[in-house]
C-alpha atoms as a PDB file:
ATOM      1  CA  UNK A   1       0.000   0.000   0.000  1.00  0.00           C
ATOM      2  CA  UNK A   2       1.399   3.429  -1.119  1.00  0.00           C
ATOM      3  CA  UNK A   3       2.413   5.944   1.910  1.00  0.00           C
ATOM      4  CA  UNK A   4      -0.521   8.635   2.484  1.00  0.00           C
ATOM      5  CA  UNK A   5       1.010  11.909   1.843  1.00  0.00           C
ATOM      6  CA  UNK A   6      -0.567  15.142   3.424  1.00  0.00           C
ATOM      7  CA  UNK A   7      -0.246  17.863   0.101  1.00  0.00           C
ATOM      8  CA  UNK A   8      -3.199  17.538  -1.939  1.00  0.00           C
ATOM      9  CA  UNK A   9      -4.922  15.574   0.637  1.00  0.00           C
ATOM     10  CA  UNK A  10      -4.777  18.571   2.859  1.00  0.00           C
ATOM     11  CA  UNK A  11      -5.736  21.022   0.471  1.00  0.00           C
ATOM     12  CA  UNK A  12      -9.261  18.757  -0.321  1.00  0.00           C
ATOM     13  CA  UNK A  13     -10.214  18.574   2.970  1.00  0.00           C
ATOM     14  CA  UNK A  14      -9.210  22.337   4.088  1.00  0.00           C
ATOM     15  CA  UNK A  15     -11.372  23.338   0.803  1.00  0.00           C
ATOM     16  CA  UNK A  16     -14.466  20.833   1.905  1.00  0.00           C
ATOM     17  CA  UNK A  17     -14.198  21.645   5.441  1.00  0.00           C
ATOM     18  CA  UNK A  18     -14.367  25.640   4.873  1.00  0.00           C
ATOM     19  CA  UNK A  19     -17.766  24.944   2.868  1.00  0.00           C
ATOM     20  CA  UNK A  20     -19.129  24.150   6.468  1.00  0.00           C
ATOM     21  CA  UNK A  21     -18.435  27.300   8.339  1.00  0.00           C
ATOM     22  CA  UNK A  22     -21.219  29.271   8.731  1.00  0.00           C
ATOM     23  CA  UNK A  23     -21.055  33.303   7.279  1.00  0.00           C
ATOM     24  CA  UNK A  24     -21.245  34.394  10.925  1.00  0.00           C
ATOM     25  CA  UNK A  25     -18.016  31.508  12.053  1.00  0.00           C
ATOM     26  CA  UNK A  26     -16.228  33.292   8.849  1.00  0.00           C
ATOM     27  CA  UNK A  27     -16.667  36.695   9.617  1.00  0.00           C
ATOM     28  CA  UNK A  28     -15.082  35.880  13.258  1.00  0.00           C
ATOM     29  CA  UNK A  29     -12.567  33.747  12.560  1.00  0.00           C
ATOM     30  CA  UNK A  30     -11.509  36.552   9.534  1.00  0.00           C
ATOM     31  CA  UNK A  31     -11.755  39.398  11.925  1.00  0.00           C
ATOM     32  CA  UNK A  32      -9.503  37.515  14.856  1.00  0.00           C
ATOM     33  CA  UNK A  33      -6.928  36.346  12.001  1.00  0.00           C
ATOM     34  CA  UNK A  34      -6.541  39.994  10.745  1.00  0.00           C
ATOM     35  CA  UNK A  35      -5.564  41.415  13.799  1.00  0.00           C
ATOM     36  CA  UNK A  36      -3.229  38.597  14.750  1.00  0.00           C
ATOM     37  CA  UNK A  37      -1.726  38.853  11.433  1.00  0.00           C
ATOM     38  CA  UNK A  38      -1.130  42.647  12.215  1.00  0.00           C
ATOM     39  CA  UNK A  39       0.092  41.746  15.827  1.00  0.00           C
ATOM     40  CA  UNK A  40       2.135  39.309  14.424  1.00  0.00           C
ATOM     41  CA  UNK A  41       4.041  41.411  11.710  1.00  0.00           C
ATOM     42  CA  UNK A  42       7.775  42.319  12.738  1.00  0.00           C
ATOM     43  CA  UNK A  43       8.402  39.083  14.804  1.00  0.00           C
ATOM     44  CA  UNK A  44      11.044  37.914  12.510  1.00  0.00           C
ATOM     45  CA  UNK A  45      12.404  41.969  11.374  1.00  0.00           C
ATOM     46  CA  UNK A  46      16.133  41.904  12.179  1.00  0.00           C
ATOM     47  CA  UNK A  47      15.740  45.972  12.201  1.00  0.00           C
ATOM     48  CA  UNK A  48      13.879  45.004  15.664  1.00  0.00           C
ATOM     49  CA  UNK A  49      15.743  43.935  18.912  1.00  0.00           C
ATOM     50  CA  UNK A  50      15.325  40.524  20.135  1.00  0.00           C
ATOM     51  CA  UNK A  51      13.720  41.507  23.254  1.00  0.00           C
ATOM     52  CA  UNK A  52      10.625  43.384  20.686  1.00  0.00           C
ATOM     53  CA  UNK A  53      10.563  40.083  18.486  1.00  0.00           C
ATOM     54  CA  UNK A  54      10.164  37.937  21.548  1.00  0.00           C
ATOM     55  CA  UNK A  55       7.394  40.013  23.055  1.00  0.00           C
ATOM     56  CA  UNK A  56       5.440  39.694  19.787  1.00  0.00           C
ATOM     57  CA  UNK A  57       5.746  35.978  19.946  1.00  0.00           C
ATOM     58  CA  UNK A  58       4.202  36.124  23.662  1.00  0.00           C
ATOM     59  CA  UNK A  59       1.669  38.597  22.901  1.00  0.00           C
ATOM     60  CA  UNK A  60       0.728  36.802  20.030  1.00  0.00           C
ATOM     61  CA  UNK A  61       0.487  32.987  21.575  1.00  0.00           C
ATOM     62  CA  UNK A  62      -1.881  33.186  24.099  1.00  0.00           C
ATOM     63  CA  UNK A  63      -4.313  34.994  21.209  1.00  0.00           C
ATOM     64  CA  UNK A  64      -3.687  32.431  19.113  1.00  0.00           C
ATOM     65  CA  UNK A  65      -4.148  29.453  21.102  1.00  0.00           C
ATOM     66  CA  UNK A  66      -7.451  30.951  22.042  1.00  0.00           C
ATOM     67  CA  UNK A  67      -8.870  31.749  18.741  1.00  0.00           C
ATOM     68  CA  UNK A  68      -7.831  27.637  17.896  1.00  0.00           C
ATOM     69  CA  UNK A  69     -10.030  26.500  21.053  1.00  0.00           C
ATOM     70  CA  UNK A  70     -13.393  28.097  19.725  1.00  0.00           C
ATOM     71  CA  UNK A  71     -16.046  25.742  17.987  1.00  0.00           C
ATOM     72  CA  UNK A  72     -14.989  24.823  14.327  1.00  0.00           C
ATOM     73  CA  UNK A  73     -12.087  26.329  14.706  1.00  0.00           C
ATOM     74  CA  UNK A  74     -10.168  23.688  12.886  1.00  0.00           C
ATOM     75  CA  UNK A  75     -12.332  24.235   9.973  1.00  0.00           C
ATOM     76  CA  UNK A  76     -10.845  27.775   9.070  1.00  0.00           C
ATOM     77  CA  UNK A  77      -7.293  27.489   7.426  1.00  0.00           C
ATOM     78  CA  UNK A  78      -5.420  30.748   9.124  1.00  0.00           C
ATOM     79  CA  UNK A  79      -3.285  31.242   6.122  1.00  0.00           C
ATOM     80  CA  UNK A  80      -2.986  35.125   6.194  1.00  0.00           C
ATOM     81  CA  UNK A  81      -0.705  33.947   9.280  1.00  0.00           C
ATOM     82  CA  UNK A  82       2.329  33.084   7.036  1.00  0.00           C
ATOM     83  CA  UNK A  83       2.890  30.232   9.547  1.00  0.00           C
ATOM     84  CA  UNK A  84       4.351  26.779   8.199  1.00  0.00           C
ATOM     85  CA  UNK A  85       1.282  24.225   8.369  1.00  0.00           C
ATOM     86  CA  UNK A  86       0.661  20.628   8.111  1.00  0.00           C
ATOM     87  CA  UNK A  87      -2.025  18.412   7.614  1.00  0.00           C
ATOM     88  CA  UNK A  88      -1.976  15.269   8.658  1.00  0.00           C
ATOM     89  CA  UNK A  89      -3.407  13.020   5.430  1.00  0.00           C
ATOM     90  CA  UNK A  90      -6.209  11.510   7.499  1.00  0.00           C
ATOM     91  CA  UNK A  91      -7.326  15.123   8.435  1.00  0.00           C
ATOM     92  CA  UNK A  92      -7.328  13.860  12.245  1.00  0.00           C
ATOM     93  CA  UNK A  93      -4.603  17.182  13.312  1.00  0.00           C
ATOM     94  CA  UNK A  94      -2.962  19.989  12.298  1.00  0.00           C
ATOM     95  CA  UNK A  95       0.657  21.470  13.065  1.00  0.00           C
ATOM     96  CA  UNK A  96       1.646  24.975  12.837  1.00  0.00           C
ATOM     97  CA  UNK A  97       5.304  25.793  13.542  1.00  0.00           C
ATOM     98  CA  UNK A  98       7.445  28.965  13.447  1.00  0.00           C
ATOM     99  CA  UNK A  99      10.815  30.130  14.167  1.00  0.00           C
ATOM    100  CA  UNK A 100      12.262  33.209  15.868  1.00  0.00           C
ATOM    101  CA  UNK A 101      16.108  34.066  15.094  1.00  0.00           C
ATOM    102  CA  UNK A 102      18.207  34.341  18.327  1.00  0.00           C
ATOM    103  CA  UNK A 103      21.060  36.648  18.834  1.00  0.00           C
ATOM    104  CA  UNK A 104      23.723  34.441  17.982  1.00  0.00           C
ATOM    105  CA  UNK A 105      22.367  33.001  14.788  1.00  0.00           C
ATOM    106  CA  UNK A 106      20.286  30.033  16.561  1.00  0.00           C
ATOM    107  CA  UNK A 107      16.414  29.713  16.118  1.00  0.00           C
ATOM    108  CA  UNK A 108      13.877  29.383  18.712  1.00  0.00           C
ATOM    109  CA  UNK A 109      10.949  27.090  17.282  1.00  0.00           C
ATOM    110  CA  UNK A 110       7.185  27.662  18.591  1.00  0.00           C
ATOM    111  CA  UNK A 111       4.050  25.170  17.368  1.00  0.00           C
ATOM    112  CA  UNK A 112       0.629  24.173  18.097  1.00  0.00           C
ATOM    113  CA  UNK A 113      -0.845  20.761  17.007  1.00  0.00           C
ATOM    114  CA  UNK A 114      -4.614  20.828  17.289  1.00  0.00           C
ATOM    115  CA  UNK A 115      -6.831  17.688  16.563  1.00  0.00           C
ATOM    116  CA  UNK A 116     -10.068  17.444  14.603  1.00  0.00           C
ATOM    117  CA  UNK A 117     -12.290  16.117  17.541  1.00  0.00           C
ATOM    118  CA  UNK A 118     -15.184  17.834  19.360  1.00  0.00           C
ATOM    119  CA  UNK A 119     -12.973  18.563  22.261  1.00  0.00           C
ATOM    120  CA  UNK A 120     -10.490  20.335  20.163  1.00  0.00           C
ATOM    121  CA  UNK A 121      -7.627  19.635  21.492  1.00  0.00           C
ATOM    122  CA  UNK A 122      -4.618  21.507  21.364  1.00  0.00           C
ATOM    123  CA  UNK A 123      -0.610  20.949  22.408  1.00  0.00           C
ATOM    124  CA  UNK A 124       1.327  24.366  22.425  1.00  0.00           C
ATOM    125  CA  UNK A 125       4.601  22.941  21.651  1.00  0.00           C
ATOM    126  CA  UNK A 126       7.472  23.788  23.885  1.00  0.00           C
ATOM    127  CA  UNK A 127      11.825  23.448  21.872  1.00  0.00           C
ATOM    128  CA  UNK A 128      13.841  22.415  24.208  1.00  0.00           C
ATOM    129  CA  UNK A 129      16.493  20.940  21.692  1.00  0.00           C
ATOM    130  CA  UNK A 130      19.011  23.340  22.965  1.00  0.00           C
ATOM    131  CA  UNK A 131      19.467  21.169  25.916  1.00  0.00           C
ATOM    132  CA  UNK A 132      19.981  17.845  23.864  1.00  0.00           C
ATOM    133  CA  UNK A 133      22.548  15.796  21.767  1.00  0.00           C
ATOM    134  CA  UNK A 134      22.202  16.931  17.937  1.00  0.00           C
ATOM    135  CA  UNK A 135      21.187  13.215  17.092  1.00  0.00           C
ATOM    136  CA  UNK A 136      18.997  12.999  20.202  1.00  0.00           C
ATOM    137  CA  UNK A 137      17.391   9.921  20.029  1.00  0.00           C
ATOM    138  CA  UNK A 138      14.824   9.743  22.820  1.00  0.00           C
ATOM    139  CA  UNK A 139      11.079   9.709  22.735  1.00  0.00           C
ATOM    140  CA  UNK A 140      10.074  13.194  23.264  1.00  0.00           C
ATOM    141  CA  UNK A 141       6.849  15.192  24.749  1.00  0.00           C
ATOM    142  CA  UNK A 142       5.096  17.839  23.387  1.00  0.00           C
ATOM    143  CA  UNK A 143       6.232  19.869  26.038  1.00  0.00           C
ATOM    144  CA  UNK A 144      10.079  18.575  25.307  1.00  0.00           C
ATOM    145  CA  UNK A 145      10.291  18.809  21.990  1.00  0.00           C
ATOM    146  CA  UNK A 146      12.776  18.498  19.136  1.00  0.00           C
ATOM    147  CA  UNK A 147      12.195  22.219  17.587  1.00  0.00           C
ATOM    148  CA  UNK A 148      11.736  22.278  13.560  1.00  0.00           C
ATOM    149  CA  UNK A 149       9.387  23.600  10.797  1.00  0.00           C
ATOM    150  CA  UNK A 150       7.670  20.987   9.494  1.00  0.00           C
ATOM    151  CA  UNK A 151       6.451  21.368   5.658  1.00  0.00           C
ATOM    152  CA  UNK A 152       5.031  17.501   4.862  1.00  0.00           C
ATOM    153  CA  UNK A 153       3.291  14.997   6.920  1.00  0.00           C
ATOM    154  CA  UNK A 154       3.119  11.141   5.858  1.00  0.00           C
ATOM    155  CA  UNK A 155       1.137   8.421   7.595  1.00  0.00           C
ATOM    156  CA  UNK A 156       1.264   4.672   7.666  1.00  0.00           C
ATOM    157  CA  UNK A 157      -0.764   2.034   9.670  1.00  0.00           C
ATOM    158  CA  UNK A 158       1.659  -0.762  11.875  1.00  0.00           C
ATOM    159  CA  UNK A 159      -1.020  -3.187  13.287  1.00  0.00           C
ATOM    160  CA  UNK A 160      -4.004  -0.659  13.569  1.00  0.00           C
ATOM    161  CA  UNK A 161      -1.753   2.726  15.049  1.00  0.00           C
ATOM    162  CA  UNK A 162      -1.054   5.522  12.644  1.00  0.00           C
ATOM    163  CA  UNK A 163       2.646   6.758  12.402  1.00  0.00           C
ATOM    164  CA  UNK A 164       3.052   9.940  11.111  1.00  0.00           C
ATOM    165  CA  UNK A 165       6.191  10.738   9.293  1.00  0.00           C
ATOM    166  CA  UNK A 166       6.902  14.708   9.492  1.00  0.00           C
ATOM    167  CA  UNK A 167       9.607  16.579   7.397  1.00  0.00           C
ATOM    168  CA  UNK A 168      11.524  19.225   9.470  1.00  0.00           C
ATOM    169  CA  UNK A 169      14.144  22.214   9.168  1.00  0.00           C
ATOM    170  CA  UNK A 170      16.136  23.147  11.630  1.00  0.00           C
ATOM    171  CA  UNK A 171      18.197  26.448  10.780  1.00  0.00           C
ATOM    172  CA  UNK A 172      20.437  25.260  13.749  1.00  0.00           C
ATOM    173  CA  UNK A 173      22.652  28.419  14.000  1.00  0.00           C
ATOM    174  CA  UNK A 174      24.999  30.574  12.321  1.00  0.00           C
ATOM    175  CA  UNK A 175      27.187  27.658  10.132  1.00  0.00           C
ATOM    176  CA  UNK A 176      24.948  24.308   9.726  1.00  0.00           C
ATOM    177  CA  UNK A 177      21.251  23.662   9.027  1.00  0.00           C
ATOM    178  CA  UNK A 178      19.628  20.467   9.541  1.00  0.00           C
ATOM    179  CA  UNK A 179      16.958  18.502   7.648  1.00  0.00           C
ATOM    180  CA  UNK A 180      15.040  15.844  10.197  1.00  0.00           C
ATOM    181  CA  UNK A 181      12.568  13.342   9.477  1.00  0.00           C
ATOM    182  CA  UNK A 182      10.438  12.823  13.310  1.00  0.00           C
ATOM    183  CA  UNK A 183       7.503  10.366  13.667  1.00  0.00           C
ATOM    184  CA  UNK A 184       4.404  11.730  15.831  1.00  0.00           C
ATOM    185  CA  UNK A 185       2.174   8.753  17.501  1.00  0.00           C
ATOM    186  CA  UNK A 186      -0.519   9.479  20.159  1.00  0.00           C
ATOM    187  CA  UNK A 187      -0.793   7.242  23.271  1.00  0.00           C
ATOM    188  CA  UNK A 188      -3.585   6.188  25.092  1.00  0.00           C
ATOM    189  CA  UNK A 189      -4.913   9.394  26.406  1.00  0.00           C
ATOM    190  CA  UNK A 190      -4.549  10.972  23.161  1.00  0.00           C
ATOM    191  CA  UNK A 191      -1.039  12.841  23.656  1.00  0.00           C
ATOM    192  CA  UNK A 192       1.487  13.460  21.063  1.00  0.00           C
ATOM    193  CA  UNK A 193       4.382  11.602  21.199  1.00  0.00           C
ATOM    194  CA  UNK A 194       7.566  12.393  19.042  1.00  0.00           C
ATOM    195  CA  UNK A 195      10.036   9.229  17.889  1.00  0.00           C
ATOM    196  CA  UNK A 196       9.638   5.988  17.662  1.00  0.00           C
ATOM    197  CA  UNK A 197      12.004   3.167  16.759  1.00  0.00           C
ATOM    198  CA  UNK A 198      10.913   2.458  12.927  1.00  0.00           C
ATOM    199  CA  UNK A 199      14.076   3.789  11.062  1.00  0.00           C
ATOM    200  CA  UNK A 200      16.437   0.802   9.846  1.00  0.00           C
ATOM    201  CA  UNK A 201      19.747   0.855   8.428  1.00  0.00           C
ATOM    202  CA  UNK A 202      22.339  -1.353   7.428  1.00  0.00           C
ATOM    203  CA  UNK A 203      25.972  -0.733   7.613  1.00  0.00           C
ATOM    204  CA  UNK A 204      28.509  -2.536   5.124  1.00  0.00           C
ATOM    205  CA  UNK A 205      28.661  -5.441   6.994  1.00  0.00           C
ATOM    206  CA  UNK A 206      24.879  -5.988   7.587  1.00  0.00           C
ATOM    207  CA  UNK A 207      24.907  -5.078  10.715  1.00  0.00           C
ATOM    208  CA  UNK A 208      20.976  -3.077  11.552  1.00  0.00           C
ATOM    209  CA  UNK A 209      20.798  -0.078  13.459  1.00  0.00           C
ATOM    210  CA  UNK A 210      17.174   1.482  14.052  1.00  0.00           C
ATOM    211  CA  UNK A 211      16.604   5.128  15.248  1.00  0.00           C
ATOM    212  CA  UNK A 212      13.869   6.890  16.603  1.00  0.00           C
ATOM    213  CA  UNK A 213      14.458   9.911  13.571  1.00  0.00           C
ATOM    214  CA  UNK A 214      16.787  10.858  10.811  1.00  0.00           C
ATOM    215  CA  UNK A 215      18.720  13.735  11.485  1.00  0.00           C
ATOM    216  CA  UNK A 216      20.744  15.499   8.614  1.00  0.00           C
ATOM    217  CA  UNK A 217      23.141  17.970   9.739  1.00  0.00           C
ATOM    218  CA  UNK A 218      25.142  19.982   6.820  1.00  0.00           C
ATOM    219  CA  UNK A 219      26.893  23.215   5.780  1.00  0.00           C
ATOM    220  CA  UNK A 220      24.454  26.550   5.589  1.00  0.00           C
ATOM    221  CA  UNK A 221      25.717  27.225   2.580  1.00  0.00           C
ATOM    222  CA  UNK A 222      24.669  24.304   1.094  1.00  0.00           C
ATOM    223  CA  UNK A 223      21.325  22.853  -0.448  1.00  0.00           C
ATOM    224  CA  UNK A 224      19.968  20.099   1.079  1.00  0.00           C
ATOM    225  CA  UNK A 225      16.870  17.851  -0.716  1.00  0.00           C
ATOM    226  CA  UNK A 226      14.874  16.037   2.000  1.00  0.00           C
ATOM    227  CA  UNK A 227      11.262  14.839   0.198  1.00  0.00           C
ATOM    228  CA  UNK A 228       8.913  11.955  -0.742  1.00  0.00           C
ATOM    229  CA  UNK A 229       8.622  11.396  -4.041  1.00  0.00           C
ATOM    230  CA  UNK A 230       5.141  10.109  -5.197  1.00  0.00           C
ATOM    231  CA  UNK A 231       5.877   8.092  -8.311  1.00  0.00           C
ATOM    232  CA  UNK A 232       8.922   6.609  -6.314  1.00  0.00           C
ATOM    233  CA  UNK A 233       7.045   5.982  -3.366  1.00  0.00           C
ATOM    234  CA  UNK A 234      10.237   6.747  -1.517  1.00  0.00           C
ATOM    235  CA  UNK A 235      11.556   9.408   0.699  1.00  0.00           C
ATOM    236  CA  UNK A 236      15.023  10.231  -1.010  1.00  0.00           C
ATOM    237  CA  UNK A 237      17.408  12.644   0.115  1.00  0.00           C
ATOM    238  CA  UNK A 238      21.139  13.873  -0.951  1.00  0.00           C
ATOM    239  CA  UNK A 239      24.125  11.801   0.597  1.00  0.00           C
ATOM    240  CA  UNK A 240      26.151  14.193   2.438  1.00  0.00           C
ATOM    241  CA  UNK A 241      30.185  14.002   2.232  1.00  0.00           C
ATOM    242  CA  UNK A 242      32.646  15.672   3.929  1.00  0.00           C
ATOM    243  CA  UNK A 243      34.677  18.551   2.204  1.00  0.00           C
ATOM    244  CA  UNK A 244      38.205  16.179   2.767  1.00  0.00           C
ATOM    245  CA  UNK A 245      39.188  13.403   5.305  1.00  0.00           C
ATOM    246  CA  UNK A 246      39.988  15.698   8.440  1.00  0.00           C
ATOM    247  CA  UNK A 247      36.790  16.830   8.364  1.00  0.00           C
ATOM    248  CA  UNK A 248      35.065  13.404   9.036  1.00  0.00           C
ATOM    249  CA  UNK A 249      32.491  13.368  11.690  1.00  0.00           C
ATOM    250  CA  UNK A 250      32.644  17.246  11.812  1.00  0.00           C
ATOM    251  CA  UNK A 251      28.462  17.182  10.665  1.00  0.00           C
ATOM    252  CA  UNK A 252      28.301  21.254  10.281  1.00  0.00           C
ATOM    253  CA  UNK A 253      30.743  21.235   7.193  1.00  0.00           C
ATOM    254  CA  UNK A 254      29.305  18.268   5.658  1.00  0.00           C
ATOM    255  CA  UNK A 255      27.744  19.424   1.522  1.00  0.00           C
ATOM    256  CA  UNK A 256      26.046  17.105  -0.776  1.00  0.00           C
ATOM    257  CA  UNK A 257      28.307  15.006  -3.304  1.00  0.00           C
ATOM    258  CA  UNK A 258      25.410  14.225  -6.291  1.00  0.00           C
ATOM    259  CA  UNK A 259      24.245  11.231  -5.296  1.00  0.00           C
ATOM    260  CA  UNK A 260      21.398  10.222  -2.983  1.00  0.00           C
ATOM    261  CA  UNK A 261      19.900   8.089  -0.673  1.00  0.00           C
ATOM    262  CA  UNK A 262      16.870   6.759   0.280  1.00  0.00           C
ATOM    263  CA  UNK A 263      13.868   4.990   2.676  1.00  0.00           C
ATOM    264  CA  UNK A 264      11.563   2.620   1.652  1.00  0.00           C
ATOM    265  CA  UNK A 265       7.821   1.685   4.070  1.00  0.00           C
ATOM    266  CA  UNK A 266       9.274  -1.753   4.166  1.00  0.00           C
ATOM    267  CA  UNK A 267       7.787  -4.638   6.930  1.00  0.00           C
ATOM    268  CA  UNK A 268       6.232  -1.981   8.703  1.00  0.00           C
ATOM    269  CA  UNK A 269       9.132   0.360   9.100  1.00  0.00           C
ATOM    270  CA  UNK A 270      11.131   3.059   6.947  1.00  0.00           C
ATOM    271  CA  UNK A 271      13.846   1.043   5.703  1.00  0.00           C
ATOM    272  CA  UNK A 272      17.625   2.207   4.399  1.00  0.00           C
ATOM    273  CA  UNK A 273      18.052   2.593   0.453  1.00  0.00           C
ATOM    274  CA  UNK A 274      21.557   3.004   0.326  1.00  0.00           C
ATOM    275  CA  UNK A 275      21.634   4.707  -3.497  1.00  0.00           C
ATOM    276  CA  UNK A 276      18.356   5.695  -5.220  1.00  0.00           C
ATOM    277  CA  UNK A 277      19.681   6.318  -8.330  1.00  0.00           C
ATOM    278  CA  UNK A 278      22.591   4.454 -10.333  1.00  0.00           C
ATOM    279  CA  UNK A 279      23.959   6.031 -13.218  1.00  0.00           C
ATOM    280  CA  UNK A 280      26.587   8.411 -13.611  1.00  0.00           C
ATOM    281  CA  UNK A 281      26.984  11.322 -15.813  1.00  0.00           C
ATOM    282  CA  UNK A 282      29.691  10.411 -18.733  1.00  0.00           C
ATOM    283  CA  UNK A 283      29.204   6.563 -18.204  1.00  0.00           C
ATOM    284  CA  UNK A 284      27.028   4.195 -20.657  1.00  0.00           C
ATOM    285  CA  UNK A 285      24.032   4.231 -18.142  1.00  0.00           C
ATOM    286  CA  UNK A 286      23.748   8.005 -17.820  1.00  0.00           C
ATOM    287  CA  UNK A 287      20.393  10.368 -19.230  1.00  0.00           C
ATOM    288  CA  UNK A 288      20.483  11.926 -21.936  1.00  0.00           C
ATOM    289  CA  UNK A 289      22.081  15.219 -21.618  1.00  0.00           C
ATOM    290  CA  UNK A 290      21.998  18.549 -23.890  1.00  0.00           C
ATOM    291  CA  UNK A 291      25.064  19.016 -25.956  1.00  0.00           C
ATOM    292  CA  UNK A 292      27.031  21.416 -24.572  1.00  0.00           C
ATOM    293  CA  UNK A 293      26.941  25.020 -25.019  1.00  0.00           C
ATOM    294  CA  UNK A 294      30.363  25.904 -25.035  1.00  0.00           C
ATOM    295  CA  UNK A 295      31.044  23.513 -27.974  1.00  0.00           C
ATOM    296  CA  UNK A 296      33.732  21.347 -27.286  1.00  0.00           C
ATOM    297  CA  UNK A 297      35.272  22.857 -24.717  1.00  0.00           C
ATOM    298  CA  UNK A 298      35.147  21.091 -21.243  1.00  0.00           C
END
């Protein structure tokens, strides 16, 4: 069974949903997400000090979180908010993150994951990644949380439970960025949990190694593809290098090298493609390629 993706699901639902608001829920929910908008504008203006931008983000939470508790709430889309959003593909929550640039080039992440049930309930979500390892692997709490924008939600079903697969960026600070693939469960009360053991890989000597998330730290200056592709069915992503040999291990200088790797929903887990693709420009199994424009010179 192909991997539920959240993109165009989202958009169907958001559309369909929206049809069911009343004129009288649209005119309040439009007036209260004007004014936050305005409220909200400046929070990320380097021309303002830190101590403004942070009082914005205060102000602007407590607004927010109550404007998300009224009825039907979930129904209106908040877009005029600029905020990242996802949707998870069943339509059961949403997640809205944001980040707030710190003095010394780090980013403070804020989000709020509300579910579509009559209670509507809602987790403000609190970053404490600050205080952990880069490639924490622990199960985490909404209120300990591995901060990140999130820009796609995937789901899969492992005996009955939904796993939700959400794509993250970290702008970590002032010389590496990280790309991070988390998985969201609820437990038995209903809270969000963050990590779970369904990440495989295989080293060269087949030895298996499962994580709770994928972490990929890299150079800021470099560009770093982190997606599911739909005709693939895969989650690929670039293979990250070192610039030379003494630079091994060192994460925050690692830049792509071309190639790229991959996961597979494989026996109820994300499972380790080591290359997704296999040709190589200039050998016999390579595309096709334009003739070049600068004649015959290299």
């Amino acid at each position: 069974m192909r991997v539920l993706a959240s993109t165009l699901f989202s958009v169907i639902c958001v559309a369909s949903f929206a049809q069911q608001l009343s004129p009288k829920e649209i005119a309040k929910f439009e007036a209260a997400e004007s004014i936050l908008a305005e409220e909200l504008t400046g929070y990320n203006n380097d021309s303002l000090s830190f101590e403004a931008r942070v009082a914005i983000i205060h102000n602007f939470i407590p607004k927010f979180v109550a404007i998300l508790k009224e009825k039907n709430s979930y129904l209106y889309p908040f877009d005029e908010l600029k905020l990242l959003k996802v949707n998870a593909p069943d339509n059961s929550f949403r997640i809205f993150t944001w980040q707030l640039k710190e003095p010394l080039g780090t980013h403070k992440y804020y989000g709020a994951l509300q579910k579509n049930d009559d209670k509507l309930a809602l987790f403000p979500l609190f970053d404490y990644s600050d205080t952990m390892r880069v490639h924490v692997q622990e199960t985490l709490s909404y209120d300990n949380w591995y901060g990140a924008a999130y820009y796609q939600c995937l789901q899969n079903e492992v005996d009955g439970k939904s796993y939700y697969t959400l794509f993250g960026f970290d702008e970590a600070d002032f010389v590496s960025n990280r790309k991070i693939l988390e998985i969201l469960t609820f437990d038995d009360t209903g809270n969000p949990i963050f990590g779970a053991p369904i990440f495989s890989f295989t080293d060269s000597l087949g030895n298996v190694t499962t994580k709770n998330r994928l972490f990929l730290e890299y150079d800021d200056k470099a560009s770093v593809k982190l997606n599911y592709d739909t005709d693939m069915d895969k989650i690929i992503y670039d293979h990250l290098v070192p610039p030379s040999e003494s630079e091994k291990d060192a994460w925050f200088t690692y830049i792509p090298d071309g190639t790229y790797e991959g996961l597979e929903w494989k026996d109820n887990r994300w499972t380790w493609v080591e290359k997704m693709f296999h040709f190589s420009i200039g050998k016999p199994d390579s595309p096709p390629m334009p003739k070049p424009i600068l004649d015959n010179r290299d």
